[in-house]
Protein backbone atom coordinates (compact mmCIF):
# COMPACT_ATOMS: atom_id res chain seq x y z
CA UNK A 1 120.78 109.38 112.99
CA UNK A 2 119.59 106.37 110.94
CA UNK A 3 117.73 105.08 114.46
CA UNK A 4 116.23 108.55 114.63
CA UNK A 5 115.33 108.37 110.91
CA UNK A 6 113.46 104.53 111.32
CA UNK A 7 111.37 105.81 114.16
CA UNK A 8 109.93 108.77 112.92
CA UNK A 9 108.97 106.42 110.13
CA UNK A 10 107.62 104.04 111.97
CA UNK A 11 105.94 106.38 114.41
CA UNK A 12 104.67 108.02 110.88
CA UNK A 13 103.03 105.41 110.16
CA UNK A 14 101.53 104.48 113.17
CA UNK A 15 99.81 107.48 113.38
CA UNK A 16 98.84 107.56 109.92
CA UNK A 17 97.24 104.29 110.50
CA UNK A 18 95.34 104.94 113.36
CA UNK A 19 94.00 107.79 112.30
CA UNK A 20 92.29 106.51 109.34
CA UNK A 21 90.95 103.70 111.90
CA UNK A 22 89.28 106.57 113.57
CA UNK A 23 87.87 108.12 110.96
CA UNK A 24 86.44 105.18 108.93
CA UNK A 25 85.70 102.28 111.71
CA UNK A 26 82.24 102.60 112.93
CA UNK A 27 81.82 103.58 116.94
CA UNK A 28 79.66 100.99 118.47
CA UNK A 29 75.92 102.56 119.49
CA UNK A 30 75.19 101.80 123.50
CA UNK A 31 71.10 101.86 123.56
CA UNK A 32 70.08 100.43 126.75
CA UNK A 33 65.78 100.78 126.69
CA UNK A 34 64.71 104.27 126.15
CA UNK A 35 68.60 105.34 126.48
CA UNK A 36 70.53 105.88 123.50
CA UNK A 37 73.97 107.05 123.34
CA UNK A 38 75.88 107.48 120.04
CA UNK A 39 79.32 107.90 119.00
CA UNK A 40 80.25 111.13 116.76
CA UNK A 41 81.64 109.06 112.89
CA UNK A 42 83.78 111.03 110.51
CA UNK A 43 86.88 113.59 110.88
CA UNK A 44 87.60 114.71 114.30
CA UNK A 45 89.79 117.48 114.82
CA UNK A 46 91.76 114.84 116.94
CA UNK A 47 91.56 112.31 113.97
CA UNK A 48 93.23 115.37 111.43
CA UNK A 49 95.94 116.38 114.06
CA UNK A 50 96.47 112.77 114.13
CA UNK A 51 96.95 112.15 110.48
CA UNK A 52 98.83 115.12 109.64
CA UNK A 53 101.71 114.29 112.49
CA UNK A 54 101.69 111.21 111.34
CA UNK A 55 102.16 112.75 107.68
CA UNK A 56 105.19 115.35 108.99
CA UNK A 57 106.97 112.99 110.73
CA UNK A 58 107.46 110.57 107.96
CA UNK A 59 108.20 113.24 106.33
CA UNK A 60 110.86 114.19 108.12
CA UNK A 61 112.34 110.81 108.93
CA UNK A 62 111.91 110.23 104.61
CA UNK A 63 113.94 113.78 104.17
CA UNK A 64 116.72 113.20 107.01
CA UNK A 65 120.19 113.64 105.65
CA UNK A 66 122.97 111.10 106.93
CA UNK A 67 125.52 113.08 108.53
């Protein structure tokens, strides 16, 4: 159980983190001449589902009982 409990932590976290990278790291702009393609900035509904796994599984690895 305590294995279980350190990797939905870590996981948790992970997914936390990346998340907010998403959401807050500028997309780089491709403009090649008279072609310009851009890269949609903010919260994705990706980027949320993201965050809030990463949110219930430290959750759940924070609230795991030994047994």
């Amino acid at each position: 159980m305590k294995i279980l409990k350190t990797v939905l932590i870590v996981v948790g976290v992970v997914l936390i983190g990346f998340g907010l990278y998403n959401a807050f790291v500028p997309q780089e702009v491709l403009d090649v001449g008279p072609l310009e393609v851009s890269a949609k900035e903010g919260l994705s509904n990706q980027t949320l589902g993201m965050i809030g796994l990463g949110v219930l599984a430290l959750v759940a690895g924070a609230f795991m009982r030994k047994r």
